[in-house]
C-alpha atoms as a PDB file:
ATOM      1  CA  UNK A   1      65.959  65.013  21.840  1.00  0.00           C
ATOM      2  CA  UNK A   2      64.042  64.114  24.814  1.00  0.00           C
ATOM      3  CA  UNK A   3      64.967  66.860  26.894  1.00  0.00           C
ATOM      4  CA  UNK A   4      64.686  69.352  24.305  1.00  0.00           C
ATOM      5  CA  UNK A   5      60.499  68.468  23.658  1.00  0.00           C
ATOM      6  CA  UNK A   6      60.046  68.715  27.111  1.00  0.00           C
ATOM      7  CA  UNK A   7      62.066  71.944  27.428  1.00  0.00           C
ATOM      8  CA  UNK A   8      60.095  73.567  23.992  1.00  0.00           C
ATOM      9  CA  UNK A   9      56.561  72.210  25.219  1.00  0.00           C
ATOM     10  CA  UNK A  10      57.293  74.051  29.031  1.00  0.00           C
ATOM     11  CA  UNK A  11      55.158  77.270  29.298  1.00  0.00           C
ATOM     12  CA  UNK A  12      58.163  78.727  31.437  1.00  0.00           C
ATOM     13  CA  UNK A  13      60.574  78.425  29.104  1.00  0.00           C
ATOM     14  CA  UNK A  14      58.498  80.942  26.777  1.00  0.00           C
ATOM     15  CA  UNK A  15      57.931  83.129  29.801  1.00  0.00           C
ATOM     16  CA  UNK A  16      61.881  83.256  29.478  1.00  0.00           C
ATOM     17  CA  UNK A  17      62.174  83.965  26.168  1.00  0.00           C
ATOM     18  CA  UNK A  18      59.951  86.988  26.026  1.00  0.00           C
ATOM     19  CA  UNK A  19      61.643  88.481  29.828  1.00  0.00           C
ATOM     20  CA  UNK A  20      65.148  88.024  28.000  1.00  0.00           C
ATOM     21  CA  UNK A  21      63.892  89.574  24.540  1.00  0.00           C
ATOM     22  CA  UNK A  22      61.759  92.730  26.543  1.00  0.00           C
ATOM     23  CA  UNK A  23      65.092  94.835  26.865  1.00  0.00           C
ATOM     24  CA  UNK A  24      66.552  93.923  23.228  1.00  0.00           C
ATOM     25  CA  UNK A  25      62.885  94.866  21.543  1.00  0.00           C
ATOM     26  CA  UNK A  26      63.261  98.229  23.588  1.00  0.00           C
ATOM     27  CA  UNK A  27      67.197  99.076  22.594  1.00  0.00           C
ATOM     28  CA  UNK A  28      66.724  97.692  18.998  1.00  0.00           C
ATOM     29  CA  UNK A  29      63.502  99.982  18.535  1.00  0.00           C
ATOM     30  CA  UNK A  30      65.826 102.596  19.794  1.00  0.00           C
ATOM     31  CA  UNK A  31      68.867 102.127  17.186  1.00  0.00           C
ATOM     32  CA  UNK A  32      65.786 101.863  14.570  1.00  0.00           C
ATOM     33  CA  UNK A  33      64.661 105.179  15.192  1.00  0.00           C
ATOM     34  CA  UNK A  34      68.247 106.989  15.032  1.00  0.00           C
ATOM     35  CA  UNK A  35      69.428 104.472  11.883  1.00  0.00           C
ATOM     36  CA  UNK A  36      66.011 105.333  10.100  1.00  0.00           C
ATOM     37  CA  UNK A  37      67.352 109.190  10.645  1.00  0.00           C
ATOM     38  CA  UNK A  38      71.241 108.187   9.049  1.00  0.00           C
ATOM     39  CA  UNK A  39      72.692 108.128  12.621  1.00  0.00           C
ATOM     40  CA  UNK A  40      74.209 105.932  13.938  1.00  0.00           C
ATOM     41  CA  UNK A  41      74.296 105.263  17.851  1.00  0.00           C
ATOM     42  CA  UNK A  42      77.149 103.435  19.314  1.00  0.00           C
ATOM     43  CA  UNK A  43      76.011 104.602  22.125  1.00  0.00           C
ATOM     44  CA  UNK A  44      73.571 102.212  23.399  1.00  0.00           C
ATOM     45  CA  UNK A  45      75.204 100.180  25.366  1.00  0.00           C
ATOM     46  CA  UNK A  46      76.250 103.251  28.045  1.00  0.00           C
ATOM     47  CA  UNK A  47      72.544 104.873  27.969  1.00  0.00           C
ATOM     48  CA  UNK A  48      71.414 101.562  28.603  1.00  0.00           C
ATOM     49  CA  UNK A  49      73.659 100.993  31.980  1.00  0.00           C
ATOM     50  CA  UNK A  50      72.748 104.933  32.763  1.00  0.00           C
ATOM     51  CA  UNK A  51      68.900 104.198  32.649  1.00  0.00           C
ATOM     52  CA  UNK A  52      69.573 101.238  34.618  1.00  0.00           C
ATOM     53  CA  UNK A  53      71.240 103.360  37.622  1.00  0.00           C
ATOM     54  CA  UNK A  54      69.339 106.562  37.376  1.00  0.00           C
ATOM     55  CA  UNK A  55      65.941 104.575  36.837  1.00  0.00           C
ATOM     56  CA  UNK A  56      67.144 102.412  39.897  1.00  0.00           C
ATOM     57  CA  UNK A  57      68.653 105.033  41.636  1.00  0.00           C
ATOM     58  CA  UNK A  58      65.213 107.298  41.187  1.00  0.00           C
ATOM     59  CA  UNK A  59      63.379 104.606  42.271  1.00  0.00           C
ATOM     60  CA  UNK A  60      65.553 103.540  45.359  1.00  0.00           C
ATOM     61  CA  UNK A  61      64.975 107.259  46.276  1.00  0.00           C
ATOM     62  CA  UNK A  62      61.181 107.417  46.852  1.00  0.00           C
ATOM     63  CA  UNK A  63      59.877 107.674  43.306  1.00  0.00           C
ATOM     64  CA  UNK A  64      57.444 105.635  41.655  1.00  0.00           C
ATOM     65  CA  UNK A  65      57.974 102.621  39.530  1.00  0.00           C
ATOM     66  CA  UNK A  66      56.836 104.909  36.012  1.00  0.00           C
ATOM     67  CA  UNK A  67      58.276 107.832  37.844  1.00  0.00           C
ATOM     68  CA  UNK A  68      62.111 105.406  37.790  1.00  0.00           C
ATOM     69  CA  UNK A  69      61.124 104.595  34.091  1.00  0.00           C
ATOM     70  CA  UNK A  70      60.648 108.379  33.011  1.00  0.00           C
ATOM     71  CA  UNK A  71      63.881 109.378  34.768  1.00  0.00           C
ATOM     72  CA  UNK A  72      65.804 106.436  32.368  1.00  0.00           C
ATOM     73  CA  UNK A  73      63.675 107.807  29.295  1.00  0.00           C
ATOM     74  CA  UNK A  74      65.315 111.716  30.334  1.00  0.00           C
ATOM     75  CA  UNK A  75      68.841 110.275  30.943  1.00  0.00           C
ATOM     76  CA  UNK A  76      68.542 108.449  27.491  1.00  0.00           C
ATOM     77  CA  UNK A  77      67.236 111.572  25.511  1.00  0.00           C
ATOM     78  CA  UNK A  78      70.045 114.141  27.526  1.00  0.00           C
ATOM     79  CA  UNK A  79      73.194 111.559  26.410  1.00  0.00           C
ATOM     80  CA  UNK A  80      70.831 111.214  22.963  1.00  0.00           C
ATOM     81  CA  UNK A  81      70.849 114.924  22.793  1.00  0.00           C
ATOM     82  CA  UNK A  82      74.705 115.318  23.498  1.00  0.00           C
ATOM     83  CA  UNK A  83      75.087 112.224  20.392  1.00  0.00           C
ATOM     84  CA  UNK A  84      72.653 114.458  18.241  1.00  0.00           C
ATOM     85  CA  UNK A  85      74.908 117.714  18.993  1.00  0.00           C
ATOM     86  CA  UNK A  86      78.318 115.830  18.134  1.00  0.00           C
ATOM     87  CA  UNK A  87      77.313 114.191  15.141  1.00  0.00           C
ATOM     88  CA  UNK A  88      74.328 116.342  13.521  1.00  0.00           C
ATOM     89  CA  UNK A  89      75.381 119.914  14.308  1.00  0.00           C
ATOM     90  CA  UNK A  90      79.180 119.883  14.993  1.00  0.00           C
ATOM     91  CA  UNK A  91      79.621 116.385  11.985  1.00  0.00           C
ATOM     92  CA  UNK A  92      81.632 114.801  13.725  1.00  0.00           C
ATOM     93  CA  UNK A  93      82.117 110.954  13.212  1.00  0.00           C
ATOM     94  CA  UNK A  94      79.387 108.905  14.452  1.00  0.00           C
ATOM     95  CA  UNK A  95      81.570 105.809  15.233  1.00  0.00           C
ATOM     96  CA  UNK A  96      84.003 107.776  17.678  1.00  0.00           C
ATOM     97  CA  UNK A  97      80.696 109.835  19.315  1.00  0.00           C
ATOM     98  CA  UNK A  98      78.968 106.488  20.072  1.00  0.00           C
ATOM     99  CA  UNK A  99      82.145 104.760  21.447  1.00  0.00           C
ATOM    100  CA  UNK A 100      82.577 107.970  23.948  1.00  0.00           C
ATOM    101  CA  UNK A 101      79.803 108.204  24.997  1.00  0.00           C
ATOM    102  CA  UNK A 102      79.540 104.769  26.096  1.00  0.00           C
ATOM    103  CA  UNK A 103      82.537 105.152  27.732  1.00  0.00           C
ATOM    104  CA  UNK A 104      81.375 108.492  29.485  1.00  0.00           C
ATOM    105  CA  UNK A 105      77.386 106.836  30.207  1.00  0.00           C
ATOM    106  CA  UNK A 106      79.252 103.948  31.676  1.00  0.00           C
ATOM    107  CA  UNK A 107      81.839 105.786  34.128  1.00  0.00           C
ATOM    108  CA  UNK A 108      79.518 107.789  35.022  1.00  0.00           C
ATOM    109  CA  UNK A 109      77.077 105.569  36.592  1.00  0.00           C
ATOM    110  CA  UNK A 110      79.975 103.508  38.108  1.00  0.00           C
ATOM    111  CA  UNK A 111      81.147 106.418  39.756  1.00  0.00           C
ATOM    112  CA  UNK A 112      77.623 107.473  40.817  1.00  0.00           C
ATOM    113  CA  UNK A 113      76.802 104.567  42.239  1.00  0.00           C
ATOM    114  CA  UNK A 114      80.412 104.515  44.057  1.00  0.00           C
ATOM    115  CA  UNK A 115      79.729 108.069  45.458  1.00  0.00           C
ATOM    116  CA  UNK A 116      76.199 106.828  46.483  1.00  0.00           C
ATOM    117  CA  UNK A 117      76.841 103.831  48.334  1.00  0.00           C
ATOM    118  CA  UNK A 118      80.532 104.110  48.999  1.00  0.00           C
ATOM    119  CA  UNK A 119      80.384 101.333  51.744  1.00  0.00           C
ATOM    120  CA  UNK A 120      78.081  98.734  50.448  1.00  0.00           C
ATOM    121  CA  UNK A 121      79.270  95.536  49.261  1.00  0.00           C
ATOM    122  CA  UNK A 122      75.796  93.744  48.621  1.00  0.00           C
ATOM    123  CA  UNK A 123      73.564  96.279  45.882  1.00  0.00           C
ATOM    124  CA  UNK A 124      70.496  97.873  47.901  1.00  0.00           C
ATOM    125  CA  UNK A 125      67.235  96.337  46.270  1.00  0.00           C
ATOM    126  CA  UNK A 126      64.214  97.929  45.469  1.00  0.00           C
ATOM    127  CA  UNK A 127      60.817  96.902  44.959  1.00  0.00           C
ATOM    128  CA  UNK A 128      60.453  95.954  40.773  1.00  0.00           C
ATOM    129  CA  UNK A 129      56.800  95.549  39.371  1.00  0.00           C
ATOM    130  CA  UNK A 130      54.791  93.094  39.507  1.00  0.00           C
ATOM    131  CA  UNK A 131      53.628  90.423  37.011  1.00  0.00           C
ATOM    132  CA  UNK A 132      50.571  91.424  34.856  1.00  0.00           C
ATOM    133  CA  UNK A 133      48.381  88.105  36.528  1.00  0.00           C
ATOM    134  CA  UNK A 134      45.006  90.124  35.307  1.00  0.00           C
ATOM    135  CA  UNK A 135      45.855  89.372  32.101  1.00  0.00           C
ATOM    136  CA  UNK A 136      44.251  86.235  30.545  1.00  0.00           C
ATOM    137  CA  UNK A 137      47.406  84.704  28.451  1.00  0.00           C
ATOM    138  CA  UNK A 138      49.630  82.825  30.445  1.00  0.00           C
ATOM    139  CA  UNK A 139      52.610  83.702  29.006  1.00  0.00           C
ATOM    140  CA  UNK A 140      51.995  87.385  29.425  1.00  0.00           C
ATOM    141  CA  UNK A 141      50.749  87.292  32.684  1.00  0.00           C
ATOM    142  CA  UNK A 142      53.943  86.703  34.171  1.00  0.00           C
ATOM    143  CA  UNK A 143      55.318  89.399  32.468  1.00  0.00           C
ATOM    144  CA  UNK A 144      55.676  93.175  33.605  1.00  0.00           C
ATOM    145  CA  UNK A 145      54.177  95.890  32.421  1.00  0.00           C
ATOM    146  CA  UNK A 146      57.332  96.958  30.508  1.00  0.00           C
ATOM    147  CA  UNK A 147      57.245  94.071  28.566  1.00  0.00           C
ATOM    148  CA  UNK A 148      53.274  95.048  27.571  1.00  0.00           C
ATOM    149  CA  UNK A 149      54.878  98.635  26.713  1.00  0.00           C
ATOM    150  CA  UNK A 150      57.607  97.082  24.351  1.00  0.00           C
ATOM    151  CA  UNK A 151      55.319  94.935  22.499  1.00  0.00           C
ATOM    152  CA  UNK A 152      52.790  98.029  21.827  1.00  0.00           C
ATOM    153  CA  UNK A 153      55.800  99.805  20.934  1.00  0.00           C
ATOM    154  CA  UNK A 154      56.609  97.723  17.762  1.00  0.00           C
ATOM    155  CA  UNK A 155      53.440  98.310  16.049  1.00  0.00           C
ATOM    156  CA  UNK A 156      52.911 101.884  17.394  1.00  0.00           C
ATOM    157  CA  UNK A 157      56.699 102.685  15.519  1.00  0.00           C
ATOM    158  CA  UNK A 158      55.764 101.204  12.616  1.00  0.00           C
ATOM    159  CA  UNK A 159      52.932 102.980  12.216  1.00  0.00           C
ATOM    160  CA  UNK A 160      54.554 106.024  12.812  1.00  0.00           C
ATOM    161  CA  UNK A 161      57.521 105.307  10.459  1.00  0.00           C
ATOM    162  CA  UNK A 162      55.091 104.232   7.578  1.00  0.00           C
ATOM    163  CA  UNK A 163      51.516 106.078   8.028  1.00  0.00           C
ATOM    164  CA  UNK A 164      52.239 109.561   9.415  1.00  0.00           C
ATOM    165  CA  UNK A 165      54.190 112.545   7.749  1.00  0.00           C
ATOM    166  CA  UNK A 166      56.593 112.287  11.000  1.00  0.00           C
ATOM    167  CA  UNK A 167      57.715 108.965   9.826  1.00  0.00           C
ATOM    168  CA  UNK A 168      58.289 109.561   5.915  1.00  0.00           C
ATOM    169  CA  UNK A 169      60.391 112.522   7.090  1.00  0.00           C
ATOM    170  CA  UNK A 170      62.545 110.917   9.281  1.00  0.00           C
ATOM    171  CA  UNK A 171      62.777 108.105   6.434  1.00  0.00           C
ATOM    172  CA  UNK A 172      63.559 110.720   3.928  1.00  0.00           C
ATOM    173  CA  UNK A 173      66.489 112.520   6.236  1.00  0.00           C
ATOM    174  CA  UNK A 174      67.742 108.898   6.339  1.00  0.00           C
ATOM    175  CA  UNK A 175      68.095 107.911   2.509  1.00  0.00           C
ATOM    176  CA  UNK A 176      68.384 111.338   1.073  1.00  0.00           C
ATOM    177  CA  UNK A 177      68.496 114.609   3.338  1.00  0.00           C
ATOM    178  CA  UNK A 178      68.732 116.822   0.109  1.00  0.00           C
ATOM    179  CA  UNK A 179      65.825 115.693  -1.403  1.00  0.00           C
ATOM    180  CA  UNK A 180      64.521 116.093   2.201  1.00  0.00           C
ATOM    181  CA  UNK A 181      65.873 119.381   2.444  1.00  0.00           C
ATOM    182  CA  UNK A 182      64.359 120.446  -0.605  1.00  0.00           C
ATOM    183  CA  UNK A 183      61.258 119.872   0.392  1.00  0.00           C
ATOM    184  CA  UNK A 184      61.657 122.469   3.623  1.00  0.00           C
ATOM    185  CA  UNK A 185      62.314 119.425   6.198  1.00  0.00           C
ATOM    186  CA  UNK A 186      64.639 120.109   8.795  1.00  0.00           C
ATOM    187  CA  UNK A 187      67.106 117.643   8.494  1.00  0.00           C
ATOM    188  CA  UNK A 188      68.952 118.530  11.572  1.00  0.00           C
ATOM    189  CA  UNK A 189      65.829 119.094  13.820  1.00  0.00           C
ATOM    190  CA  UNK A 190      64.073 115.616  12.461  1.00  0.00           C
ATOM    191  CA  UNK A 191      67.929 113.462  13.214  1.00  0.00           C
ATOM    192  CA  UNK A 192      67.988 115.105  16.255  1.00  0.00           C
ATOM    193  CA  UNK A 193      64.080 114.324  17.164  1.00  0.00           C
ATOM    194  CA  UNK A 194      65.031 110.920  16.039  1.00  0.00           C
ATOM    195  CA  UNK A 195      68.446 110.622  18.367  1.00  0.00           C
ATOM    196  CA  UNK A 196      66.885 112.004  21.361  1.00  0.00           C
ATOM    197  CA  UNK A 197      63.578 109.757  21.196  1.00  0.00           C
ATOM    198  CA  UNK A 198      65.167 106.837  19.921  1.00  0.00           C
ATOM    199  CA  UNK A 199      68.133 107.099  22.951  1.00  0.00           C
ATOM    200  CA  UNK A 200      64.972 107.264  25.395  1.00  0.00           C
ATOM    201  CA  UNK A 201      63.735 104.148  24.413  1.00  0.00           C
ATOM    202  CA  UNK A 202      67.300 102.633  25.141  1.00  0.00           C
ATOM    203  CA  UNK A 203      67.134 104.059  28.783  1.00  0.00           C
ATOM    204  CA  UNK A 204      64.349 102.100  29.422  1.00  0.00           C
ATOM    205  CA  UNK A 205      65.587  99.210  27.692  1.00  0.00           C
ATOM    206  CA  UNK A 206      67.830  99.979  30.981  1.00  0.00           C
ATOM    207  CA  UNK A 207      65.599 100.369  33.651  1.00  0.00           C
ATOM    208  CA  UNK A 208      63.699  97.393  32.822  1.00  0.00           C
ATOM    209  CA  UNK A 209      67.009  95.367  34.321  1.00  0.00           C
ATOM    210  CA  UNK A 210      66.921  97.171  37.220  1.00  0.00           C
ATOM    211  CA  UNK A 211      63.348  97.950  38.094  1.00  0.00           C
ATOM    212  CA  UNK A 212      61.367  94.430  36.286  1.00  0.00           C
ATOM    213  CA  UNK A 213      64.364  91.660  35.545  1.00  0.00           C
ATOM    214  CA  UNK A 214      66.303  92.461  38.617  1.00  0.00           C
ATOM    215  CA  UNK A 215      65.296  94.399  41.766  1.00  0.00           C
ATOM    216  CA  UNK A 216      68.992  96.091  42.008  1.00  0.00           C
ATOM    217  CA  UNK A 217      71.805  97.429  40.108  1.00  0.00           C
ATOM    218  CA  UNK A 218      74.994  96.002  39.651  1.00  0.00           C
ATOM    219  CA  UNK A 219      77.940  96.313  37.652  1.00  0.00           C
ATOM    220  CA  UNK A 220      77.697  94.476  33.975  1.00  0.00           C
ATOM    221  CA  UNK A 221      74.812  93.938  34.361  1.00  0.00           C
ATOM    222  CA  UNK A 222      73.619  95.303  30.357  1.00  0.00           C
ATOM    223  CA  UNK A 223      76.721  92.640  29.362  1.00  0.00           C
ATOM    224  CA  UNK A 224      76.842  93.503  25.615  1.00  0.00           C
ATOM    225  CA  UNK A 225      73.232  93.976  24.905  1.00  0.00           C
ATOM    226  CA  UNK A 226      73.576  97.088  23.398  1.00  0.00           C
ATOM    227  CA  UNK A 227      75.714  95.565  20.741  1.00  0.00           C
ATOM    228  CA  UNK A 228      73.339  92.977  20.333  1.00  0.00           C
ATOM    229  CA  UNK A 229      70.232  95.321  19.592  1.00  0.00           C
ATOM    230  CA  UNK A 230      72.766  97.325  16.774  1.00  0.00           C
ATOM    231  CA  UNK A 231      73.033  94.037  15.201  1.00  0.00           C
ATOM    232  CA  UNK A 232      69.596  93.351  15.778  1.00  0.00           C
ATOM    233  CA  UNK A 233      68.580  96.395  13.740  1.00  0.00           C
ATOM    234  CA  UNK A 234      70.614  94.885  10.561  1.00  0.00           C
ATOM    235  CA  UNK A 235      68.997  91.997  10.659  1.00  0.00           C
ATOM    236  CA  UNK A 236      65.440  93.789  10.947  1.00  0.00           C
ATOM    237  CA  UNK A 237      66.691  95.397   7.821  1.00  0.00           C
ATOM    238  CA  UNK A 238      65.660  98.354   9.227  1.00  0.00           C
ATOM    239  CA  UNK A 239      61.716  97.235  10.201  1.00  0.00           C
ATOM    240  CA  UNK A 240      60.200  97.113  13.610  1.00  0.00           C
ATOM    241  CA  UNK A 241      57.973  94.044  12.760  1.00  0.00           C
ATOM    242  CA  UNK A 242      61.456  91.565  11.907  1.00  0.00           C
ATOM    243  CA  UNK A 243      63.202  93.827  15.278  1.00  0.00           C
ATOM    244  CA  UNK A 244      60.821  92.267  16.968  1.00  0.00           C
ATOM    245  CA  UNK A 245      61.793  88.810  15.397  1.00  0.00           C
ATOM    246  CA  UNK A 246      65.038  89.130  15.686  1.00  0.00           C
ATOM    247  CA  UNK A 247      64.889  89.857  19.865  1.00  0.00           C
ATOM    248  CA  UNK A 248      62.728  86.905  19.944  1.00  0.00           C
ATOM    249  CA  UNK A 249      64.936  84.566  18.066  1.00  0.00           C
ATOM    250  CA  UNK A 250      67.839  85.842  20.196  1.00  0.00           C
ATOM    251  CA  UNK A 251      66.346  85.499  23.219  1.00  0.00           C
ATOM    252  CA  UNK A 252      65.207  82.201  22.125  1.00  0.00           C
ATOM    253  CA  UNK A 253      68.749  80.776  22.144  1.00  0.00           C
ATOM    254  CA  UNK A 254      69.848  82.121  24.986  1.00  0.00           C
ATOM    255  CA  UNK A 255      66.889  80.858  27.079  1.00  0.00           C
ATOM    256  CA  UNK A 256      67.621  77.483  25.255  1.00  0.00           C
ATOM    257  CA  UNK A 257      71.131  77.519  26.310  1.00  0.00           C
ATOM    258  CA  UNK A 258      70.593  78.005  30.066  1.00  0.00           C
ATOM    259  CA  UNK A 259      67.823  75.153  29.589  1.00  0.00           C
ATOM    260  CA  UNK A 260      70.242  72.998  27.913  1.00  0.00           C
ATOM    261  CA  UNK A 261      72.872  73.758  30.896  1.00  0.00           C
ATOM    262  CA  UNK A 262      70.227  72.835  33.646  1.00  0.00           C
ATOM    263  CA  UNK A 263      69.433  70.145  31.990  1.00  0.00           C
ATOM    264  CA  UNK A 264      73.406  68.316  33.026  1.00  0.00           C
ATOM    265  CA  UNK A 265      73.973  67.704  29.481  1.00  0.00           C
ATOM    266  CA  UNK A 266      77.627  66.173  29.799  1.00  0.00           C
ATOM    267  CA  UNK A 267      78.406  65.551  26.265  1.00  0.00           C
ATOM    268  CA  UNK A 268      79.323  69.388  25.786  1.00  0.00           C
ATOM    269  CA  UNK A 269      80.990  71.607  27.977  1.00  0.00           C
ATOM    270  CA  UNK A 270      79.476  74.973  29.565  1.00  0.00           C
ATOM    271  CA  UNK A 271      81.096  77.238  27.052  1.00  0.00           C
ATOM    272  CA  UNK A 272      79.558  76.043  24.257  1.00  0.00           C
ATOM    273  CA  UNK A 273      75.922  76.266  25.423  1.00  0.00           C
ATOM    274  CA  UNK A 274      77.149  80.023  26.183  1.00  0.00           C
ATOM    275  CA  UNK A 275      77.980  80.301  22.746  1.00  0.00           C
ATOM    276  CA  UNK A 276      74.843  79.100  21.234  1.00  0.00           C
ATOM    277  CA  UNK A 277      72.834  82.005  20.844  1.00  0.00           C
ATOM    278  CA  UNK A 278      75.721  84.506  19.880  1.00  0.00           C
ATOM    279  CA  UNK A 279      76.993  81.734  16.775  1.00  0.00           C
ATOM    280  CA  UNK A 280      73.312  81.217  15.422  1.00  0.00           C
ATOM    281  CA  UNK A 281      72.399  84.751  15.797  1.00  0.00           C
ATOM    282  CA  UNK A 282      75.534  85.344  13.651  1.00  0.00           C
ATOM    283  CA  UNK A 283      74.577  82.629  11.711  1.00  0.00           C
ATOM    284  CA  UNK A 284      71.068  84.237  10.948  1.00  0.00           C
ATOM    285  CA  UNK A 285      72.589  88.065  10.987  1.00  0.00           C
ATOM    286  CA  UNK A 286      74.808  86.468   7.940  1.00  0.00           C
ATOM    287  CA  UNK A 287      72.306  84.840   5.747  1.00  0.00           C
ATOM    288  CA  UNK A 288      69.708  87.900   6.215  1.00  0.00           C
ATOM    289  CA  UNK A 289      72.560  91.045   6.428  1.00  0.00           C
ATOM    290  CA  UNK A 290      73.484  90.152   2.637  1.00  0.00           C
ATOM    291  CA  UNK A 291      69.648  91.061   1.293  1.00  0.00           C
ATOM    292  CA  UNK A 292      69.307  94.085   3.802  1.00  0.00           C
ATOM    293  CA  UNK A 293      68.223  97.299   2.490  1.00  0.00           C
ATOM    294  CA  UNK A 294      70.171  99.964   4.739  1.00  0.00           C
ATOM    295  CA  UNK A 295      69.483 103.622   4.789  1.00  0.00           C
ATOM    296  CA  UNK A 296      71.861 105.254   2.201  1.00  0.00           C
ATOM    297  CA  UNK A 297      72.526 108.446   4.310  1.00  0.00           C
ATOM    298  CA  UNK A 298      73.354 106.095   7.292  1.00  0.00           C
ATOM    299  CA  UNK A 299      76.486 107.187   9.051  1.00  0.00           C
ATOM    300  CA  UNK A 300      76.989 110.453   6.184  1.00  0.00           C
ATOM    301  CA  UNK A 301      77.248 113.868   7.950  1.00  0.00           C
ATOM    302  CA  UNK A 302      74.870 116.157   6.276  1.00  0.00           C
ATOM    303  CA  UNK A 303      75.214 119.933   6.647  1.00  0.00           C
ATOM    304  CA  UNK A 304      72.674 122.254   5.060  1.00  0.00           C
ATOM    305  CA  UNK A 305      73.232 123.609   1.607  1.00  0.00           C
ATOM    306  CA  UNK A 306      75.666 121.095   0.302  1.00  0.00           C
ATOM    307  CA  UNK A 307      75.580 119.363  -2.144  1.00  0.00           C
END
């Protein structure tokens, strides 16, 4: 009990918690958007390695730091825009078009890195930005800008989702695109919108692991947290303010675990600690998942006219 006060009560360990919860509050935001629409994005976790390496890549190149961000926001909203084509235009399943294109994301940054550096064993580095120490709250000024821009985003979507006529469309395309259709909305144009934005915030849920967590890019290095956010979103029920929770709460396990493993507690082994945030985020996804209040066009093909 000792070591777990002095781990709770250490400034650095909540400096880790909001670092590990930045890319999950990006990505979860992300699924939001294209769940809120009735889509849903399997996706993720293959944009997210593809705005890692072309954000890197970009950067590694001569661009800017934003310039490396915007170039993972494009690749996101291109493989968004291919997801939006498959399963809003053509209707095709959403499942199978999320699965491929993680597959095709993922090769395809393999191989591009491959064909880049084709005789490096040790990942080139770049130079990742810098903490934010002009800020006055110590827990956010060792954070990176990204992590500012992920914050902002959470009441920024909300807003949009609840106060403008942008958001009650894309809500309305989501729980009943006849009704929404009846009232002259678009329902392809607003899924789409919402496919292609919401992938671009999942690109830079990408980049920030190459270009503010890490200074490189390296194979695995998402490691399931794609699948994490889409889980995330159900038990958000579907709201930015709980996303935002939920990534916290995650991220709040798995800092604990690598705390707990530092700390040479011998009475458990290794494994276990590796399981802790995965079996209370279960736990949690359980308890809250059976009171969630899911889009009811979410996952349903829609083509104009029918009925």
């Amino acid at each position: 009990m000792t070591e777990l006060f002095d781990i709770l009560v250490n400034p650095s360990f909540w400096v880790a918690v909001l670092r590990i919860a930045t890319p999950l509050i990006l990505g979860t935001l992300g699924v939001l958007l294209c769940e809120r629409a009735g889509v849903l994005n399997l996706g993720i976790e293959g944009i997210m390695v593809a705005g890692a390496f072309t954000g890197w890549l970009a950067v590694y190149s001569g661009a800017p730091l934003w310039g490396g961000v915007a170039v993972a926001a494009l690749t996101g909203a291109v493989l968004g825009g291919l997801h939006a084509l498959l399963t809003v235009t053509l209707a095709l399943s959403q499942h199978v078009s999320g699965l491929g294109l993680t597959l095709l994301a993922t090769a395809l940054s393999y191989y591009g890195y491959r064909v880049s550096f084709p005789k490096v064993n040790t990942p080139p580095t770049v130079q990742p930005f810098q903490e934010m120490t002009w800020l006055g709250i110590p827990v956010l000024a060792q954070q990176t800008p990204l992590t500012l821009l992920a914050l902002l985003l959470v009441p920024l979507i909300g807003y949009l989702l609840y106060r403008t006529p942008v958001g009650l469309a894309v809500r309305m395309v989501g729980e009943n695109p006849q009704a929404a259709e009846g009232q002259g909305v678009s329902v392809a144009a607003v899924r789409s919108g919402a496919i292609v934005a919401g992938s671009a915030l999942m690109g830079v849920a990408g980049a920030f692991l190459t270009l503010s967590a890490f200074n490189a890019f390296f194979f695995n290095m998402v490691n399931g947290r794609g699948w994490i956010c889409v889980a995330l979103v159900v038990f958000a029920s579907w709201r930015p303010g709980k996303a935002l929770l939920g990534a916290l709460l995650f991220a709040f396990f798995d800092a604990l675990q690598l705390r707990l493993q530092q700390a040479g507690d011998a009475l458990l082994p290794y494994q276990m600690y590796l399981m802790l945030p995965y079996v209370l985020s279960i736990v949690a996804l359980v308890l809250v998942a059976r009171k969630a209040s899911y889009p009811q066009a979410l996952m349903k093909p829609y083509r104009k006219g029918e009925r």
